[in-house]
Each structure stands twice: as structure tokens, then as C-alpha cells.
C-alpha atoms as a PDB file:
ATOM      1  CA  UNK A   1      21.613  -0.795  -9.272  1.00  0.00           C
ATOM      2  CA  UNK A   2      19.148  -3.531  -9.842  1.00  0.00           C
ATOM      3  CA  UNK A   3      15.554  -3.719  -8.795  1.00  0.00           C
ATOM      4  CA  UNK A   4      15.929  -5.290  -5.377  1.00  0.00           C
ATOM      5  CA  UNK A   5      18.407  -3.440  -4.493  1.00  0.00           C
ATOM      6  CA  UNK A   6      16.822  -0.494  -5.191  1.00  0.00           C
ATOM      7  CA  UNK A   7      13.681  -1.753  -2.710  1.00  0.00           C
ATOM      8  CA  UNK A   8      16.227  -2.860  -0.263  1.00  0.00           C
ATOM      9  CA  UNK A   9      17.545   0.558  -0.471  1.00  0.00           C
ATOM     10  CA  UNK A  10      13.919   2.403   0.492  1.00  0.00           C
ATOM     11  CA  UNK A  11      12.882   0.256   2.826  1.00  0.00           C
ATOM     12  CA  UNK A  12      15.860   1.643   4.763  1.00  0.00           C
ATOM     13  CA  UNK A  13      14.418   4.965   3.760  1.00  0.00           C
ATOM     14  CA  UNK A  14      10.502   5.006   4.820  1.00  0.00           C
ATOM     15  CA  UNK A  15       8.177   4.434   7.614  1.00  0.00           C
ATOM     16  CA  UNK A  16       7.170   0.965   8.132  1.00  0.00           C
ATOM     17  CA  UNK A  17       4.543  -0.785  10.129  1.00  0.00           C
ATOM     18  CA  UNK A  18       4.563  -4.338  11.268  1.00  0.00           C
ATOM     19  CA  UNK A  19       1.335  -6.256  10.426  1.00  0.00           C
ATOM     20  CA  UNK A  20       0.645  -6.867  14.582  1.00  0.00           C
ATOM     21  CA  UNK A  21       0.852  -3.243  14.789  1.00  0.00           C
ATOM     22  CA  UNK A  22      -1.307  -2.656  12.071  1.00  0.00           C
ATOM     23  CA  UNK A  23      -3.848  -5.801  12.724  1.00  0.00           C
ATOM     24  CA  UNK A  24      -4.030  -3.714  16.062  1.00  0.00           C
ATOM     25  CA  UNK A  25      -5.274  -0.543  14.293  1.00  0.00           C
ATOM     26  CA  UNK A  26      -7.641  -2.505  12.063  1.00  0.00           C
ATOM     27  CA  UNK A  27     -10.506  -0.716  12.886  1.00  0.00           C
ATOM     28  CA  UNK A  28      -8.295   2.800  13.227  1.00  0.00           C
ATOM     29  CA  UNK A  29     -10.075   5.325  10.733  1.00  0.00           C
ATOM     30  CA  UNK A  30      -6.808   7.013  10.440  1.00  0.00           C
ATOM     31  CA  UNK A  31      -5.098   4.125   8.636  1.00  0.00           C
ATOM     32  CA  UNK A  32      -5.828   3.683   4.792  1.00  0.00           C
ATOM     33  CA  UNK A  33      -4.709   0.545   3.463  1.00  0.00           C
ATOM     34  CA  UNK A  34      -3.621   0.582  -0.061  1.00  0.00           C
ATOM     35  CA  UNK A  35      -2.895  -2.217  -2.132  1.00  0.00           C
ATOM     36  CA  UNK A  36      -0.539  -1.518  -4.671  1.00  0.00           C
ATOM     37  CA  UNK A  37      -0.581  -5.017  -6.068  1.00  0.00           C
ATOM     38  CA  UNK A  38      -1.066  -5.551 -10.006  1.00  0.00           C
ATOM     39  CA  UNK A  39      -5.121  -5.930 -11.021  1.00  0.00           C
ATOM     40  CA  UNK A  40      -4.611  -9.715 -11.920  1.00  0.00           C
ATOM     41  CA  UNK A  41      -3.233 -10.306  -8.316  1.00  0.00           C
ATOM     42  CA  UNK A  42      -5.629  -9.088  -6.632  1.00  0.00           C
ATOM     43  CA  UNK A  43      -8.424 -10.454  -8.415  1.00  0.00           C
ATOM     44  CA  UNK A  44      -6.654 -13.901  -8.193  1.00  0.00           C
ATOM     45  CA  UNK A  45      -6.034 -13.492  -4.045  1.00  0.00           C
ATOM     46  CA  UNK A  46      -7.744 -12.323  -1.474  1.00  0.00           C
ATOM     47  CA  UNK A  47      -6.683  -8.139   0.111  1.00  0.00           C
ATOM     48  CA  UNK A  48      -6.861  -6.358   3.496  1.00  0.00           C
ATOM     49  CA  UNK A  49     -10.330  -6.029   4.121  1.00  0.00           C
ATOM     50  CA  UNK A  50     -10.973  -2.164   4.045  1.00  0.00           C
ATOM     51  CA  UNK A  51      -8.329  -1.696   1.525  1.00  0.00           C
ATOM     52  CA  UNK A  52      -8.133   0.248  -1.433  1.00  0.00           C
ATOM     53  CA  UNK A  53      -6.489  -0.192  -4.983  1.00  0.00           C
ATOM     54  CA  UNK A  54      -3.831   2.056  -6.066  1.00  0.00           C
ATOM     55  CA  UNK A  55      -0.991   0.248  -8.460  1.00  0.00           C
ATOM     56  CA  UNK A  56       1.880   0.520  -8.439  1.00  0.00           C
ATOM     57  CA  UNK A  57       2.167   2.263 -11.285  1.00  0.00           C
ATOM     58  CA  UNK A  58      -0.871   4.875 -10.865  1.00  0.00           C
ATOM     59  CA  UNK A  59       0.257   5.088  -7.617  1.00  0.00           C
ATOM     60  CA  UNK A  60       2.671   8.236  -7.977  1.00  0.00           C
ATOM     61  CA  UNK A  61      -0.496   9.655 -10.500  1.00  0.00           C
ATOM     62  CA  UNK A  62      -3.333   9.180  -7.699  1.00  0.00           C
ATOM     63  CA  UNK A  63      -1.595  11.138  -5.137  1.00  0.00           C
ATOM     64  CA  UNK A  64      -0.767  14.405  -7.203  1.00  0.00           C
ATOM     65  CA  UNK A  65      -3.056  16.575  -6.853  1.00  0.00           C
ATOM     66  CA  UNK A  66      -1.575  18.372 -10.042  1.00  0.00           C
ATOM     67  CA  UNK A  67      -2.064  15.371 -11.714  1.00  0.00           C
ATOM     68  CA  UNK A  68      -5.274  14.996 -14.295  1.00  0.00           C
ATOM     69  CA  UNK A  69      -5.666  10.984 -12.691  1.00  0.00           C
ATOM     70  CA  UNK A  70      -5.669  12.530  -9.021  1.00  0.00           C
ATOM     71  CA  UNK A  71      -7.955  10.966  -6.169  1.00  0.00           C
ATOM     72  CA  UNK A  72      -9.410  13.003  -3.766  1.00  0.00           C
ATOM     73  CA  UNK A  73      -9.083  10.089  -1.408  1.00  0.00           C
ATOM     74  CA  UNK A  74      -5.353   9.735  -1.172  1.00  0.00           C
ATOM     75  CA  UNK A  75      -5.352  13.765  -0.238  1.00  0.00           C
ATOM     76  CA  UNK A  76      -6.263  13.136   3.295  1.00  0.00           C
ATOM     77  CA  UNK A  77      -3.258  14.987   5.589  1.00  0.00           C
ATOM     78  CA  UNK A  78      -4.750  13.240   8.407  1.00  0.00           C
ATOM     79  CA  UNK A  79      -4.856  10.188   7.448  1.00  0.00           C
ATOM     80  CA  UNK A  80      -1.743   7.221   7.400  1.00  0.00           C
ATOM     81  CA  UNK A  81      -1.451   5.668   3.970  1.00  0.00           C
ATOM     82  CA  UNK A  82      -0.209   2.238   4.555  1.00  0.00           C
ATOM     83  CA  UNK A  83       0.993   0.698   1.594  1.00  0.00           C
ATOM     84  CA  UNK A  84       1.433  -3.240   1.100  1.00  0.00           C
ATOM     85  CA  UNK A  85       2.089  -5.789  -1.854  1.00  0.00           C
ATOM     86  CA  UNK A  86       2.500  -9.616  -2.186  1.00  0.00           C
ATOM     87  CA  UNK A  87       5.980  -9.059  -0.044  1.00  0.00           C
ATOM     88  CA  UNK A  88       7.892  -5.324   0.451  1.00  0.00           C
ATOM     89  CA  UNK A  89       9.149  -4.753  -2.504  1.00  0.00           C
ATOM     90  CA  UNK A  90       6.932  -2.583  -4.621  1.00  0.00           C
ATOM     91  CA  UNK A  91       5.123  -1.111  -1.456  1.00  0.00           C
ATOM     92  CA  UNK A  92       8.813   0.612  -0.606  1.00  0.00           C
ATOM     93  CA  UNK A  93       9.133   1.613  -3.942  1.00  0.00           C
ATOM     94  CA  UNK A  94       5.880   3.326  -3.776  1.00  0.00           C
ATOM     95  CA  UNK A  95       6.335   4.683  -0.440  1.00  0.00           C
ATOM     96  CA  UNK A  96       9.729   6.099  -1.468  1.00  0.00           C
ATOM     97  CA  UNK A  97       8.543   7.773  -4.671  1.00  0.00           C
ATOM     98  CA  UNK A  98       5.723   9.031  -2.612  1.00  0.00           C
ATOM     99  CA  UNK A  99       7.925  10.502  -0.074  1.00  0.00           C
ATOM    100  CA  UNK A 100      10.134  12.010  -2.487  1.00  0.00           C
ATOM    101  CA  UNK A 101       6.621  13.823  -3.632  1.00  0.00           C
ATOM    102  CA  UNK A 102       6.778  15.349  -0.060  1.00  0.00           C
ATOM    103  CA  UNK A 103       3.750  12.936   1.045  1.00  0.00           C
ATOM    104  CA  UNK A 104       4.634  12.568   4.427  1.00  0.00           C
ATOM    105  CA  UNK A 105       1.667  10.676   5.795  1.00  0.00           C
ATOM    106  CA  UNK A 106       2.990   7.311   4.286  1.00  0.00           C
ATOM    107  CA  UNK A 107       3.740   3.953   5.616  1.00  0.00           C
ATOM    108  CA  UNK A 108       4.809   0.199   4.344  1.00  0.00           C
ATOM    109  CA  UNK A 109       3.161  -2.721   5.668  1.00  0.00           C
ATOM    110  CA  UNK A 110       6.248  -5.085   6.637  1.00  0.00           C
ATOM    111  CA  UNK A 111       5.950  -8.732   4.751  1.00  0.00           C
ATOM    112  CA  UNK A 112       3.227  -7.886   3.291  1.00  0.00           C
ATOM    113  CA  UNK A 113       0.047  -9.949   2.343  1.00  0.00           C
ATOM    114  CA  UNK A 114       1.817 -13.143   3.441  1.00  0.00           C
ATOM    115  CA  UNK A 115       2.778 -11.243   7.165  1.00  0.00           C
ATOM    116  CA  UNK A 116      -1.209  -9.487   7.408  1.00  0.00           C
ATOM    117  CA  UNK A 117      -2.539 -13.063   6.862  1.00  0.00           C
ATOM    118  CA  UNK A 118       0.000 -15.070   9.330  1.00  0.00           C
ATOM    119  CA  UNK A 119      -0.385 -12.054  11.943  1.00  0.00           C
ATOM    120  CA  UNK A 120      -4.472 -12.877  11.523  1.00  0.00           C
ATOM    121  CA  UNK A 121      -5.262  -9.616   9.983  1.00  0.00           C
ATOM    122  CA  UNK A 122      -9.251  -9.806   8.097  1.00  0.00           C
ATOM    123  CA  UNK A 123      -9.312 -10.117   4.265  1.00  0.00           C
ATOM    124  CA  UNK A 124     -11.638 -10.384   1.409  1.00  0.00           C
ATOM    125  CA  UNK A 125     -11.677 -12.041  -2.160  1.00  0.00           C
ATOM    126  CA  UNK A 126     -11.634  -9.377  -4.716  1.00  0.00           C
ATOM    127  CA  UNK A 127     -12.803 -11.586  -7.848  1.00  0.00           C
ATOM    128  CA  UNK A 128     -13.290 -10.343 -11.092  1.00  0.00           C
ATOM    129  CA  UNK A 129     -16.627  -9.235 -12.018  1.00  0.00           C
ATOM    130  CA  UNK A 130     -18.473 -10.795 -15.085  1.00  0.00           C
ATOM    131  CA  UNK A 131     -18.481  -8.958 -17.974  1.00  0.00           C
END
């Protein structure tokens, strides 16, 4: 099974939220938006305002808590992590391997960045800081 299949597979598989739904809920404490985008994206685009970092592969990492790279901030059982990327691919990746975890409080952001900015959703530039 290749790659795409694969996402095509979870996305069948998690919880998804369309970006009007979630443009709706912008200012919902209970949604966390993580971007699971690569570094170099990010810093070479613009993200959901609000959002967090976690990639893709740290992702699986952050959210154990057994884990010695754990975050505190993605152990929040009331909170709805809502996971996007530059499309759906890696976000249901993520999502999936998260469920499989048993985190149940996670969600993919349908389309994407490309959806959250045609829906009208707010964003910010996440440049790279000087060194």
C-alpha cells in the first residue's frame, strides 16, 4: 500500500472538521490547532493564527505522556486537537496514529491550509528568526 493510499485510507478512519465549521469555532478555547506541517513550510507560509507546531514526525512523541519528548500541552482531555497540513494527507496520518494511541480528542482539518484560507479563516506569517 502506497502513501496516499494509506492517507486515503485514515481519512475514512478519523474525525474530521470542515474549515467553515472550524473558522466558526475560531475563537472556541476548546479547539487546539496543530500544524503538523514540516519547519521549512511553515516558516516559508503563513499558519492558523492560534496554532501550534507539532510535526509530523514528533507528533506521535509530543502526545505520549510516556514519552521523554512529551508536551504537557497536547495532554488536555478537554480539549479538541485539530490537526491540519498543506492538504489532508499527513494531518490523517497523524490523526490516525494518534487514535491508534487511544487519543480520542482528535480531529483533521478538511483541505487543509488551502480550505482555512479560501473559507476566510485568520493566519499569521511564521518567518524564521535571525540567527
Amino acid at each position: 500500500m502506497g502513501i496516499m493510499d494509506m492517507a486515503e485510507q485514515a481519512l475514512t478512519e478519523v474525525d474530521r472538521i470542515t474549515c467553515d465549521e472550524a473558522v466558526a469555532r475560531v475563537d472556541d478555547d476548546a479547539l487546539v490547532f496543530v500544524d503538523v506541517r514540516d519547519i521549512r513550510e511553515v516558516e516559508q507560509s503563513d499558519t492558523i493564527e492560534g496554532s501550534h507546531h507539532a510535526p509530523r514526525g514528533m507528533i506521535e512523541f509530543w502526545f505520549d505522556p510516556e514519552s521523554p519528548y512529551h508536551r504537557e500541552m497536547y495532554a488536555n482531555p478537554d480539549k479538541t486537537y485539530v490537526l491540519f497540513c498543506n492538504g489532508d494527507p499527513r494531518s490523517a496520518l497523524s490523526a490516525k496514529a494518534l487514535q491508534d494511541m487511544g487519543v480520542s480528542n482528535v480531529a483533521q482539518l478538511a483541505g487543509g491550509m488551502p480550505a482555512w484560507r479560501e473559507a476566510g479563516g485568520p493566519t499569521v506569517e511564521k518567518k524564521r528568526s535571525p540567527k
